[in-house]
Protein backbone atom coordinates (compact mmCIF):
# COMPACT_ATOMS: atom_id res chain seq x y z
CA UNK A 1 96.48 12.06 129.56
CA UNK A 2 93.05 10.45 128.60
CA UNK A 3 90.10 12.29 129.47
CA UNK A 4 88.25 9.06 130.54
CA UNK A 5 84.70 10.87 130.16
CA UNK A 6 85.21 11.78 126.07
CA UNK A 7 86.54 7.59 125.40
CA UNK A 8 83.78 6.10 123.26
CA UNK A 9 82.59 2.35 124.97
CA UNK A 10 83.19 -0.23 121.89
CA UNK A 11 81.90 -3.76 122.92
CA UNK A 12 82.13 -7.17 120.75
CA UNK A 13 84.92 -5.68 118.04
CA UNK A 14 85.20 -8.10 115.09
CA UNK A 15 89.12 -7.54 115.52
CA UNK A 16 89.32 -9.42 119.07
CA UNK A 17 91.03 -6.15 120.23
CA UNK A 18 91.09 -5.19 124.07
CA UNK A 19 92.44 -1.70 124.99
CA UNK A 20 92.42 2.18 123.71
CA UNK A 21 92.88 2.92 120.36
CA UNK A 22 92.00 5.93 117.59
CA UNK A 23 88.53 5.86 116.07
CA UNK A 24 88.71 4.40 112.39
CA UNK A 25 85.36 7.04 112.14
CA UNK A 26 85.80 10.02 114.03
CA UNK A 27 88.71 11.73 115.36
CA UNK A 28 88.64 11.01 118.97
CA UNK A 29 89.97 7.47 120.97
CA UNK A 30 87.67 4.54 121.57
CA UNK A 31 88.51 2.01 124.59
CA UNK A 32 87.30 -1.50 123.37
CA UNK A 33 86.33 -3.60 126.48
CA UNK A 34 86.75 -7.13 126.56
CA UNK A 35 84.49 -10.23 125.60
CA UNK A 36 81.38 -10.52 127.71
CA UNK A 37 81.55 -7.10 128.90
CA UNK A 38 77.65 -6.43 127.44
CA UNK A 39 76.26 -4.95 130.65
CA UNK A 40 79.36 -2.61 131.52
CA UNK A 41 77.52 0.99 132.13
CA UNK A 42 78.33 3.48 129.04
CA UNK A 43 78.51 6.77 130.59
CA UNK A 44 79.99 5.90 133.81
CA UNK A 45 83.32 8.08 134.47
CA UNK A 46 84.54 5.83 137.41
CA UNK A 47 83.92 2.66 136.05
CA UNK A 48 85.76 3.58 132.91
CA UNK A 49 88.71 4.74 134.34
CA UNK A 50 88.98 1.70 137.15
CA UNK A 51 88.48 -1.13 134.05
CA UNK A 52 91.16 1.14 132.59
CA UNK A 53 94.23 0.79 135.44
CA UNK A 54 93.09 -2.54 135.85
CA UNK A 55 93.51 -3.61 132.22
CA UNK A 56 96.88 -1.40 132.33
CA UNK A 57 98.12 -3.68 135.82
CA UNK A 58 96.49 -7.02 134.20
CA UNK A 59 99.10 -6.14 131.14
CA UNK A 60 102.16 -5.13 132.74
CA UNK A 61 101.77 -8.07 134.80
CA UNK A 62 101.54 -10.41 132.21
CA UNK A 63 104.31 -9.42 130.29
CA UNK A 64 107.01 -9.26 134.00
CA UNK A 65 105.33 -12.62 134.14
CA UNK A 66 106.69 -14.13 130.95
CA UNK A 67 110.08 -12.10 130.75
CA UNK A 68 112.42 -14.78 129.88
CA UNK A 69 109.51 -17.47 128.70
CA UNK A 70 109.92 -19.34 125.49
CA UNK A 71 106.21 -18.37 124.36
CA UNK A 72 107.79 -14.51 124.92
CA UNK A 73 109.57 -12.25 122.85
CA UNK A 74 110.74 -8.68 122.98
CA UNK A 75 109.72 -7.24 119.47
CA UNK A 76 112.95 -5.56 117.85
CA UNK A 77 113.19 -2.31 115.65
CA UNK A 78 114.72 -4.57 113.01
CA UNK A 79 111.95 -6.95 113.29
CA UNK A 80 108.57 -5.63 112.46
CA UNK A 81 105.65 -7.11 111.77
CA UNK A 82 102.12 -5.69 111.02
CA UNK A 83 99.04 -7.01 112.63
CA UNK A 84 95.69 -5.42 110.84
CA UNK A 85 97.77 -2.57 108.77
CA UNK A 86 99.05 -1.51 111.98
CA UNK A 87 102.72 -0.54 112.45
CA UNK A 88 104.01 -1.72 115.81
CA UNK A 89 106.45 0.13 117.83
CA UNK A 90 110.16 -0.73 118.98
CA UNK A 91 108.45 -1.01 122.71
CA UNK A 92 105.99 -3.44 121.64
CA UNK A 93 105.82 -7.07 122.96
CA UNK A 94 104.78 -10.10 120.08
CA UNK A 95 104.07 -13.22 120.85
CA UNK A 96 103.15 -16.25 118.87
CA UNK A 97 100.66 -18.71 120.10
CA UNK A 98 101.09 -22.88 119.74
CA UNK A 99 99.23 -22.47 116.26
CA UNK A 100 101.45 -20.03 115.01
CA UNK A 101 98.83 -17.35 115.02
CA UNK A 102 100.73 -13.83 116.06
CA UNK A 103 99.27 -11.52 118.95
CA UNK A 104 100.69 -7.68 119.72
CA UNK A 105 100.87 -6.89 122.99
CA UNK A 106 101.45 -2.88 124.22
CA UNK A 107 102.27 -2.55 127.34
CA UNK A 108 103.59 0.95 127.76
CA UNK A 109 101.62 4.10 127.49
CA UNK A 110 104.18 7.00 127.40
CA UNK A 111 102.25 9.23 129.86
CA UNK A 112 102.36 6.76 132.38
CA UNK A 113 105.65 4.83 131.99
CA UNK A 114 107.72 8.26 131.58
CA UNK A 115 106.43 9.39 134.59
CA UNK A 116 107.10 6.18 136.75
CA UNK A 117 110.85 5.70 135.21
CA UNK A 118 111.72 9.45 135.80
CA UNK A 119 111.34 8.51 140.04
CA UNK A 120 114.98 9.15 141.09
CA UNK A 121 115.55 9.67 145.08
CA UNK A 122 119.04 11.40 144.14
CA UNK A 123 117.75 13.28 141.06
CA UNK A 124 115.18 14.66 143.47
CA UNK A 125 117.86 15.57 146.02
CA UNK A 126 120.33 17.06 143.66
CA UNK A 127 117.56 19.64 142.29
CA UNK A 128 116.62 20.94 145.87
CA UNK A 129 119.86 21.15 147.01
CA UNK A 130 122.42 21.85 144.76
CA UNK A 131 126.70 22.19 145.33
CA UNK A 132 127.33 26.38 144.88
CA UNK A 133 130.05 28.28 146.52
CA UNK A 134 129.17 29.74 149.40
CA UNK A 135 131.18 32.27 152.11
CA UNK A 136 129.96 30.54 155.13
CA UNK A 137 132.65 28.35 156.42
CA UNK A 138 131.54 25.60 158.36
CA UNK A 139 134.80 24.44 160.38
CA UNK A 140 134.03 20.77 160.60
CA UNK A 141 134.97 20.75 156.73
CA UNK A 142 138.33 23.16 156.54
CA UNK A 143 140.76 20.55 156.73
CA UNK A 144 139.26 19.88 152.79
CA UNK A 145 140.23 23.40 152.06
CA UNK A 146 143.69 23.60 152.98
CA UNK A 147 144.74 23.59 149.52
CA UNK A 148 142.79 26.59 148.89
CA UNK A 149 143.85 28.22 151.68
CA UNK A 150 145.94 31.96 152.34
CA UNK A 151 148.49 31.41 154.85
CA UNK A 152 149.16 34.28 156.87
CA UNK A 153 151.38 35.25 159.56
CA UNK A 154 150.18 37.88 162.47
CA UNK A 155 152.44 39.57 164.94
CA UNK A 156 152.67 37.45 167.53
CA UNK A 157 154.49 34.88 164.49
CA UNK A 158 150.96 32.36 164.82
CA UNK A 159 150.40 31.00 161.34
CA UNK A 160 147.39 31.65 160.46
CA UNK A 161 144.96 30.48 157.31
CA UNK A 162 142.02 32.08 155.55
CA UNK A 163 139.63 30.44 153.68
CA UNK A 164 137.70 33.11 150.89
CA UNK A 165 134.44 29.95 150.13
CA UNK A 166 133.49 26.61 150.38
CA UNK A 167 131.47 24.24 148.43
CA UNK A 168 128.52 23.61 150.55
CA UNK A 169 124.66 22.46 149.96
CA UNK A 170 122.80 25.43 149.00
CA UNK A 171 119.42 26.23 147.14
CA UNK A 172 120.01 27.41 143.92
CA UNK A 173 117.55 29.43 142.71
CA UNK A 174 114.21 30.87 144.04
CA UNK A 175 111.34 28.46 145.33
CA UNK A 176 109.99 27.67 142.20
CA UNK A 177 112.89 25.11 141.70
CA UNK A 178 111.58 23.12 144.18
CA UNK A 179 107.92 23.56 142.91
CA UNK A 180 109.46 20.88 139.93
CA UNK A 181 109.72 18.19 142.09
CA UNK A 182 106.31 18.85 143.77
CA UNK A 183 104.29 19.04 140.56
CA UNK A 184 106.32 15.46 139.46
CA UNK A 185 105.32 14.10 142.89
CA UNK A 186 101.89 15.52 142.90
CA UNK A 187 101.67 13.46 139.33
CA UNK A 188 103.22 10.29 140.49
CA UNK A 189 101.20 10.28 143.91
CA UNK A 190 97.91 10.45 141.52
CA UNK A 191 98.85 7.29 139.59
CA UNK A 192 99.98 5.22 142.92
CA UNK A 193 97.09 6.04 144.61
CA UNK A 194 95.20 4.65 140.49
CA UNK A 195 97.49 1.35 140.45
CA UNK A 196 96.67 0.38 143.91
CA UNK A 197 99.86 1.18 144.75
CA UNK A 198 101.24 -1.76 141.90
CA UNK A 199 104.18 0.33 141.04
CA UNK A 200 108.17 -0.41 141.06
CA UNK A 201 109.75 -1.04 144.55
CA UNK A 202 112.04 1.79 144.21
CA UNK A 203 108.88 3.87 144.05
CA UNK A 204 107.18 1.94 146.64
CA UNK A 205 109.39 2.27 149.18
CA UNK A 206 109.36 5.59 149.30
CA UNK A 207 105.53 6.21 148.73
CA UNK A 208 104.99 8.74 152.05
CA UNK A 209 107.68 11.25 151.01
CA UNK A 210 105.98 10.97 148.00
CA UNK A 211 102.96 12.25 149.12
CA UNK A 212 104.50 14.64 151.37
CA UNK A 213 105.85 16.04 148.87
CA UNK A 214 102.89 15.57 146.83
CA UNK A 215 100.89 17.53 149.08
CA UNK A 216 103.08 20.87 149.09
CA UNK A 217 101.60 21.36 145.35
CA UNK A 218 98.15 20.60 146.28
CA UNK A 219 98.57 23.33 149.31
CA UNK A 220 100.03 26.11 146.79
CA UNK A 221 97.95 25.03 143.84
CA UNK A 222 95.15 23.29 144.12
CA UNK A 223 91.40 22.89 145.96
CA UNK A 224 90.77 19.53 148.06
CA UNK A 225 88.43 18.54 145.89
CA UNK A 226 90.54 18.79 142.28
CA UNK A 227 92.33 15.74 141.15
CA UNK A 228 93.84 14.20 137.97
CA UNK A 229 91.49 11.79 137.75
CA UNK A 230 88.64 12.69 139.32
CA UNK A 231 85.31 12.85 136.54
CA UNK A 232 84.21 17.14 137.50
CA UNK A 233 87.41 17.78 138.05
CA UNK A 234 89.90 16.46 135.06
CA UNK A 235 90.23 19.04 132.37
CA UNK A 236 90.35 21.92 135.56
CA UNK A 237 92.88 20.33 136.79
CA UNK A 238 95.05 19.11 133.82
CA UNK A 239 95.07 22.83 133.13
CA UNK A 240 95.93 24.32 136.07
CA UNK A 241 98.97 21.58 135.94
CA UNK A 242 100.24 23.00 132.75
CA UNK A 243 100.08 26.86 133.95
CA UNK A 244 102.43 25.28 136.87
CA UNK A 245 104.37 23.84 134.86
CA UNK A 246 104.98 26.78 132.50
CA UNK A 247 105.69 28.71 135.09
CA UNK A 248 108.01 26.53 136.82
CA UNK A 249 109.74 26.85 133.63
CA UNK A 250 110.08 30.34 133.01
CA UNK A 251 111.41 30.97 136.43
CA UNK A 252 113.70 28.34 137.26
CA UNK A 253 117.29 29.85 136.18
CA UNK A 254 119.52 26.83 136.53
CA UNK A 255 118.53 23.38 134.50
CA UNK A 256 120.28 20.41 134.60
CA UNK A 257 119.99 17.03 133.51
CA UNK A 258 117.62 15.96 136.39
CA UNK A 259 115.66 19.23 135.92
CA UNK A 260 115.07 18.44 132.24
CA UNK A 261 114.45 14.21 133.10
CA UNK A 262 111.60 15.51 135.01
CA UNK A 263 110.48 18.31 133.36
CA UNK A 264 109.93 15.78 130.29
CA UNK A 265 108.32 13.52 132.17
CA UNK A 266 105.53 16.01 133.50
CA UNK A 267 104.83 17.34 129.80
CA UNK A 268 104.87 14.24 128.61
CA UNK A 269 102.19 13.16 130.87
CA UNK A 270 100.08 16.24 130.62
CA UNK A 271 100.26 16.93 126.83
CA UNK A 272 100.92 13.47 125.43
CA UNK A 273 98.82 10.97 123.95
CA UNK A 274 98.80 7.41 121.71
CA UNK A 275 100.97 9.19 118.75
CA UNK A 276 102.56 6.72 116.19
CA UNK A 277 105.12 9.81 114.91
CA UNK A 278 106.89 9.47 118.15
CA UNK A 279 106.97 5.08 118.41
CA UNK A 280 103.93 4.39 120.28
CA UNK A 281 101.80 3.01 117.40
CA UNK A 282 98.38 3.75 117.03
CA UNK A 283 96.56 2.13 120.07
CA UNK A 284 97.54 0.65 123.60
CA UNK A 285 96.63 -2.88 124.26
CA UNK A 286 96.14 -6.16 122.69
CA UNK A 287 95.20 -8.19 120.27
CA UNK A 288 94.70 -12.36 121.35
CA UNK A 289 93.65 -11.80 125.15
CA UNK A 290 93.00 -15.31 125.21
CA UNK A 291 96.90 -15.42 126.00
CA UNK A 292 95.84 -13.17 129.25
CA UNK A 293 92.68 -14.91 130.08
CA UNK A 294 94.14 -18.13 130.58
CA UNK A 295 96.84 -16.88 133.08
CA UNK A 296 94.29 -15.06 134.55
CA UNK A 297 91.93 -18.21 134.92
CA UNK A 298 94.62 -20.39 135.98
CA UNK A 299 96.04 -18.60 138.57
CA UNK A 300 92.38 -18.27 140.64
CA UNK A 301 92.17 -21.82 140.35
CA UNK A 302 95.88 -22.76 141.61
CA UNK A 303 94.93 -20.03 144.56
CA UNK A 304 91.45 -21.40 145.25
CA UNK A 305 91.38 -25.02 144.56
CA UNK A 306 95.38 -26.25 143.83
CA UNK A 307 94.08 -29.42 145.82
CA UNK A 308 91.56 -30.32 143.45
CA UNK A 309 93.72 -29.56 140.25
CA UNK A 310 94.58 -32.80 138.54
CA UNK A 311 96.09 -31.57 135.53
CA UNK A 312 96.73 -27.51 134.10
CA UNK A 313 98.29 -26.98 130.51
CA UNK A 314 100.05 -24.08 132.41
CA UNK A 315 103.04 -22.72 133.59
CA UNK A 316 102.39 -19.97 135.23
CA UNK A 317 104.42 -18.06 138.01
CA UNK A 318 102.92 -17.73 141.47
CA UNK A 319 104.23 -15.51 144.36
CA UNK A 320 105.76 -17.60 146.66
CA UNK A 321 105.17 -21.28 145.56
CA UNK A 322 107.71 -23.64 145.80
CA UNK A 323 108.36 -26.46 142.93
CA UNK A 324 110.46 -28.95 143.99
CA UNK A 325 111.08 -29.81 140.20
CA UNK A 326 112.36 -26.87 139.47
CA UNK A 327 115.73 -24.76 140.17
CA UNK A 328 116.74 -21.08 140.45
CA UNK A 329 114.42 -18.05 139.45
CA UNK A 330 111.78 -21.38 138.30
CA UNK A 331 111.27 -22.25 141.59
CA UNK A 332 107.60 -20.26 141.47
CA UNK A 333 106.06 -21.50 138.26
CA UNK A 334 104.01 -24.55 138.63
CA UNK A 335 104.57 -26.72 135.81
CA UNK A 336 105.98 -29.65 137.04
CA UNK A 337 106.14 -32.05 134.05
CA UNK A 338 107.95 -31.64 131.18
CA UNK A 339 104.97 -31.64 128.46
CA UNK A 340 104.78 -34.16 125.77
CA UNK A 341 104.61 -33.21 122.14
CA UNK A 342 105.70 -29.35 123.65
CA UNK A 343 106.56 -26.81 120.76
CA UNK A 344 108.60 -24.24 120.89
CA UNK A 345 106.39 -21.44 120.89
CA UNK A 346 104.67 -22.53 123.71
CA UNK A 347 104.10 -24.16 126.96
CA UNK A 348 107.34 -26.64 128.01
CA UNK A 349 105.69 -27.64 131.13
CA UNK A 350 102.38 -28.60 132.37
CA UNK A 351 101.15 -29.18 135.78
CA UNK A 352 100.34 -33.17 136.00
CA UNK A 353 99.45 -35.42 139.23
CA UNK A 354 99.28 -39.01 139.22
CA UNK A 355 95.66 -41.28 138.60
CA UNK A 356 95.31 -43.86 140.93
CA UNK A 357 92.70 -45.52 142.71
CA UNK A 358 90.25 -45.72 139.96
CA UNK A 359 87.53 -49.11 138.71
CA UNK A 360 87.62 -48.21 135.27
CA UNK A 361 90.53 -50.14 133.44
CA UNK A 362 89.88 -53.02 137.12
CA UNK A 363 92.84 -52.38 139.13
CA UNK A 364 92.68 -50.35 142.26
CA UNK A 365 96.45 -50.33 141.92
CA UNK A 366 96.89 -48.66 138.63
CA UNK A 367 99.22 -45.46 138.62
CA UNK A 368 99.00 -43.54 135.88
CA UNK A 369 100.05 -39.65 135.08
CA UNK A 370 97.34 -37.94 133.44
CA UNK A 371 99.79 -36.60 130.57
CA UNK A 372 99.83 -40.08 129.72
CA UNK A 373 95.92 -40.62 129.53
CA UNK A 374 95.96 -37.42 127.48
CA UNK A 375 97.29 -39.23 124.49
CA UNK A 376 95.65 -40.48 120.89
CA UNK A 377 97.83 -43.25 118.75
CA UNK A 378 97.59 -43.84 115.42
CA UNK A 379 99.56 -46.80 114.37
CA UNK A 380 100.69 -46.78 110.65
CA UNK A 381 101.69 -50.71 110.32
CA UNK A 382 98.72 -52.46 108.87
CA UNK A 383 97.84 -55.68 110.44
CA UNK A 384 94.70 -57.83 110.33
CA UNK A 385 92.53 -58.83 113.31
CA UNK A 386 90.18 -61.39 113.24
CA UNK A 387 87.55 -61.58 116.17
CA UNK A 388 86.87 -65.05 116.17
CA UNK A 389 90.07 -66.41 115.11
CA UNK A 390 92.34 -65.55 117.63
CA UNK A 391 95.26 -67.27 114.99
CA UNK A 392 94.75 -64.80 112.53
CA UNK A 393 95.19 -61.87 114.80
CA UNK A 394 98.30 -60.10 113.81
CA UNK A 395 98.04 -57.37 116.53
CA UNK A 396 101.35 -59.22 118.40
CA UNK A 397 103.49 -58.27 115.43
CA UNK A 398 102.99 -54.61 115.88
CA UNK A 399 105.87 -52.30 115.84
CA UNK A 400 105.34 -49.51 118.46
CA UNK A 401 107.64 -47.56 116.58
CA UNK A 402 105.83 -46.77 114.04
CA UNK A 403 102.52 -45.32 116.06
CA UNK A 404 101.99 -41.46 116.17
CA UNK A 405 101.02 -40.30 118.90
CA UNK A 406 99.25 -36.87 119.85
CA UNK A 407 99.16 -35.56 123.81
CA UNK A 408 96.12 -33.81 123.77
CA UNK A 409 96.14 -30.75 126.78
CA UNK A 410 92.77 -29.29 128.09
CA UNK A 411 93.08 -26.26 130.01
CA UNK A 412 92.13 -27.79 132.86
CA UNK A 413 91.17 -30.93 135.05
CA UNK A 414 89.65 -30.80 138.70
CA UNK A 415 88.67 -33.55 140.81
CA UNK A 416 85.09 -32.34 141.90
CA UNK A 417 84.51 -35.81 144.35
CA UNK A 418 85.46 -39.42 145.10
CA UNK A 419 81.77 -41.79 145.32
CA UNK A 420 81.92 -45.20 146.26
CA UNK A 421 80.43 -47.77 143.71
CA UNK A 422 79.36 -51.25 143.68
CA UNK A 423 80.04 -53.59 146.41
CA UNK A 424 83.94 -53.33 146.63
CA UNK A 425 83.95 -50.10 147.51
CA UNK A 426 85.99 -48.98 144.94
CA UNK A 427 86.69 -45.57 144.39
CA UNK A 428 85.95 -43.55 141.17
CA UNK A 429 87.01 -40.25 140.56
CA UNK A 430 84.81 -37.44 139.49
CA UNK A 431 86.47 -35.09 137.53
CA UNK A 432 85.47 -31.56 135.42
CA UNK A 433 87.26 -30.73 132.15
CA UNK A 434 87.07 -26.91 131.90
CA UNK A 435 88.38 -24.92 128.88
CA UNK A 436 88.93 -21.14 128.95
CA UNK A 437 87.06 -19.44 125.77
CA UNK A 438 87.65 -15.59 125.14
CA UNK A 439 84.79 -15.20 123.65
CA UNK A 440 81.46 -13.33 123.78
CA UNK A 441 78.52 -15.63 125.05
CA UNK A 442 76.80 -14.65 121.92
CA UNK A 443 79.07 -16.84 119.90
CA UNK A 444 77.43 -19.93 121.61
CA UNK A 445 74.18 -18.46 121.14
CA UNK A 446 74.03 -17.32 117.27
CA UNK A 447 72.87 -19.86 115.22
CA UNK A 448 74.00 -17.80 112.08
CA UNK A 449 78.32 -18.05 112.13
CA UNK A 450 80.29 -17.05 109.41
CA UNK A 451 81.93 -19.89 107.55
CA UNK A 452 85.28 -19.26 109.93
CA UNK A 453 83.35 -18.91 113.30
CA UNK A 454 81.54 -21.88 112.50
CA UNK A 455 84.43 -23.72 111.63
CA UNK A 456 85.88 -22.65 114.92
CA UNK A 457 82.62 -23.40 116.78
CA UNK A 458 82.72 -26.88 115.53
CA UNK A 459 86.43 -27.63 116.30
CA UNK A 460 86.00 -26.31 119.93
CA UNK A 461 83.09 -28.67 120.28
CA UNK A 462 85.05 -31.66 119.07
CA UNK A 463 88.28 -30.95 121.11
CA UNK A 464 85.84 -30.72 124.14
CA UNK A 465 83.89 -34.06 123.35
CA UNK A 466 87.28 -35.56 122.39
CA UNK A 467 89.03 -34.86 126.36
CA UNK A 468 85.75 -36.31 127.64
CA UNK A 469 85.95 -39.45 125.81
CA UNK A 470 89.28 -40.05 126.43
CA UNK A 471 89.02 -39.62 130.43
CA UNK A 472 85.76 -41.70 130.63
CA UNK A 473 88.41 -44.67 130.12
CA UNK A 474 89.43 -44.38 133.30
CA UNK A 475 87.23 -41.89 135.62
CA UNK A 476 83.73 -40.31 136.18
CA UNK A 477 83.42 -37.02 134.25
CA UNK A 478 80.53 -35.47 136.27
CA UNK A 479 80.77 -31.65 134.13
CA UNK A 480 82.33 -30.11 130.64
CA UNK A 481 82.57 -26.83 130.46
CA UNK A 482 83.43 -23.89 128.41
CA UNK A 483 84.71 -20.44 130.70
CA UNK A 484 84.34 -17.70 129.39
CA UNK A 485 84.77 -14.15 130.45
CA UNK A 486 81.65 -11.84 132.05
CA UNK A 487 80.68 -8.73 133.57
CA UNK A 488 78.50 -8.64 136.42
CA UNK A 489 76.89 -5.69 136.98
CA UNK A 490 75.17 -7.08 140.25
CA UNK A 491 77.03 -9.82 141.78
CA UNK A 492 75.96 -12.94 141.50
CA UNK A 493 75.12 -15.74 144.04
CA UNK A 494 77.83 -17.83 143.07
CA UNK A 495 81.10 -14.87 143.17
CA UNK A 496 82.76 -17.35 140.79
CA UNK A 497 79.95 -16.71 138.45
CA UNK A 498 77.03 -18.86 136.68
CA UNK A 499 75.91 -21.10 133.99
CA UNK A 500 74.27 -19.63 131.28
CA UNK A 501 70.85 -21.48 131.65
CA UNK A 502 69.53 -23.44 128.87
CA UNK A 503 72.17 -23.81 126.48
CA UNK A 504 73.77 -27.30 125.91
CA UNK A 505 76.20 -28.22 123.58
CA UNK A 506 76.23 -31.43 123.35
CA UNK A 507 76.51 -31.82 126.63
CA UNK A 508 79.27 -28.89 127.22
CA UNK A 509 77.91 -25.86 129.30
CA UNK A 510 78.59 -22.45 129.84
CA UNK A 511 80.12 -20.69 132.37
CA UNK A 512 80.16 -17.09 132.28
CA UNK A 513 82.74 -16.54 135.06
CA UNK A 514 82.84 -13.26 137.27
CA UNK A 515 85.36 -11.21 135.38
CA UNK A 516 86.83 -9.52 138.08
CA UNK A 517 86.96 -11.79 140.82
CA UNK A 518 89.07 -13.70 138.38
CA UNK A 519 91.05 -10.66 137.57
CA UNK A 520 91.47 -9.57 141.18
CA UNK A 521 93.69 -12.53 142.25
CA UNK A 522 95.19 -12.19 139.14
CA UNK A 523 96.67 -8.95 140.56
CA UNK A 524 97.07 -9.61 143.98
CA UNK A 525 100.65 -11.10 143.88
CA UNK A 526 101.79 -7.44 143.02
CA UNK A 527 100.52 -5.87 145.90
């Protein structure tokens, strides 16, 4: 397992990579922390390992989430790609984003996952008690034995039956076969307690005789202050673990299949690490968190403020939401419109109210969906239109079938207010456009880009401008405004997070948003 205290901090890697990997320098691992994460404290044992199982939840999460999901898909053995002269494992996850650009997701670490997957109630059973002849009879049982059975006749002409052994539960070796399933337990009580408890039902259910068990090893092996993960205590007790464990070995007599399912899963926790021989590819983690940062963004805001949510290019699933457009194991995602101009690599639905009540286009009655203000034509049948000569104005003869249209989709819409204007009383709705940017606030800041961040910088900036312009047609647009991800090392006023002060883009500002608040409701549907 990781010794959290020897993983070098990386911050801001050119690659975009999130997650623990081996050092292209030195021969040791380096754990590269997401965008925005400037102020995270180097050094700091605790913190290291709780961003750590968080990132390791946030990802498991992510990928249960989109099992099944068109923008999802299962890399195969006989289908590898390679992302940065990396080879990617059989386990890995790739997915392709609406561009076409290609993200790696891992998952799995080994140490972890084999121990979690090993959890068998019965396994457990069979290895403390095991079927073995035995001379005791119980009677309750003989009528099972019959057919085993020397019939006998006494004096008195009684027939009588004897009964040499039964099969009944027995241990079958010396304690130390029991010490197996104390050390696993020990192990797997360790990483609940690390997860938050986030772990398989089958597991969760069954989380105090866990521990119980759990804490017959501690009592025989270990201090009560000497954990797996604790910072002055790791490599002590990683090591006294493996002495255990070798012991265990050399004196248990009788292994079976569940002996060696758990026996595997113990080494493998205690001696294994990110090894691309054995299919795990050279790091753990990801590569396009954007993917992960919009799911993450999106579900706060359906959690916090679903009321003021106008429109989400999302589809996200949400522990126990109910859409009434949709059937079967769909029932908890939210989109409820069926997105215009969808591909197939990505979203199919988006969530979309209606627009009414607005002054803009003069009529208080107007209905429209905002997919449908969300759209730019461009009509390829020339015509001619005159101004002042209404006669020569061709635009009647147009032929709608021949416009292209594009359905633009901003991350996200809220309605911030509704103000009264003129002397009608009309209604006009305020509204914020918010986009979620993985990036690194620097990005915004650095006035020197390289030719393909500024090309990127100057694309975001028009797609922002470009969602403003089109809404103004019909409502008040009161804020723009880029998200982006941030680490607070004190909290800040605001727990949502702040704008970065002074810098306008053209009107767009920055939000560096609390990473993780955002990230804790993320989670919270597991729990």
């Amino acid at each position: 397992m990781f010794d959290f205290s020897s993983l070098n901090i990386v911050k801001n890697t050119n690659d975009f990579f999130i997650g623990i990997r081996k050092s292209k320098l030195e021969d040791n691992f380096e754990f590269c922390l997401p965008n925005g994460f400037d102020n995270f404290p180097e050094g700091d044992f605790e913190a290291v390992r709780n961003l750590f199982f968080k990132m390791y939840r946030t990802f498991r999460k992510f990928e249960r989430d989109n099992l099944g999901n068109t923008r999802f898909n299962i890399n195969k053995p006989d289908y590898q790609q390679e992302q940065d002269q990396t080879t990617l494992s059989s386990g890995g996850v790739k997915m392709q984003t609406e561009e076409g650009d290609v993200c790696v997701l891992y998952s799995k670490i080994r140490m972890i996952e084999r121990v979690m997957e090993a959890y068998d109630e019965l396994a457990i059973n069979s290895i403390q008690k095991k079927v073995k002849r035995s001379e005791d009879i119980e009677y309750s049982q003989i009528h099972k034995y019959l057919d085993r059975a020397i019939y006998l006749k006494d004096n008195s002409n009684n027939d009588v039956i004897y009964v040499e052994a039964m099969d009944l539960p027995r241990s079958t070796v010396r304690y130390e076969s029991t010490d197996i399933v104390n050390l696993y337990c020990y192990i797997l009580d360790e990483i609940i307690e690390q997860l938050d408890s986030d772990v398989p039902d089958n597991i969760k259910a069954r989380t105090q005789d866990i521990r119980f068990l759990a804490q017959g090893f501690k009592e025989d092996y270990l201090t009560s202050n000497q954990s797996i993960f604790a910072k002055d205590a790791f490599e002590e007790t990683i090591s006294i673990l493996k002495e255990a464990l070798d012991k265990i070995d050399k004196n248990t007599l009788y292994k079976d299949a569940d002996y060696w399912g758990l026996y595997e899963a113990i080494e493998t926790f205690l001696y294994g690490e990110l090894n691309p021989e054995q299919g795990d590819g050279e790091f753990w983690g990801v590569y396009g968190f954007s993917l992960i940062w919009e799911d993450m963004c999106n579900t706060y805001f359906f959690k916090k403020h679903r009321d003021e949510i106008c429109y989400a290019d999302t589809d996200i699933s949400l522990k126990g939401y109910q859409n009434l457009e949709r059937e079967g194991e769909e029932k908890n995602r939210v989109g409820n419109c069926k997105a215009n101009g969808g591909s197939l690599y990505w979203n199919q639905w988006v969530y979309c109210t209606s627009l009414t009540n607005s002054n803009k286009l003069g009529k208080i009655q107007d209905k429209l969906e905002w997919d449908e203000l969300l759209c730019i034509e461009f009509d390829l049948n020339p015509r001619q239109f005159v101004y002042s000569h209404s006669k020569y104005n061709q635009s009647e003869k147009r032929v709608r079938s021949k416009v292209i249209r594009r359905f633009i989709r901003p991350d996200l819409i809220l309605e911030t207010q509704a103000v009264k204007v003129d002397n009608n009383f009309q209604e006009s709705k305020s509204i914020k456009i918010i986009d979620y940017k993985d990036l690194p606030l620097k990005f915004y800041i650095n006035k020197k880009l390289s030719q393909k961040s500024a090309k990127k910088y100057r694309y975001d900036i028009i797609k922002q401008l470009t969602y403003e312009y089109i809404l103004q047609q019909k409502c008040e647009v009161s804020a723009s405004e880029f998200f982006i991800p941030y680490y607070y090392y004190i909290a800040p006023s605001n727990p949502l997070g702040e704008l970065e002060p002074g810098l306008n883009l053209q009107g767009i500002k920055i939000f560096r948003a609390n990473f993780y608040l955002i990230q804790n409701f993320y989670l919270e549907d597991n729990l």
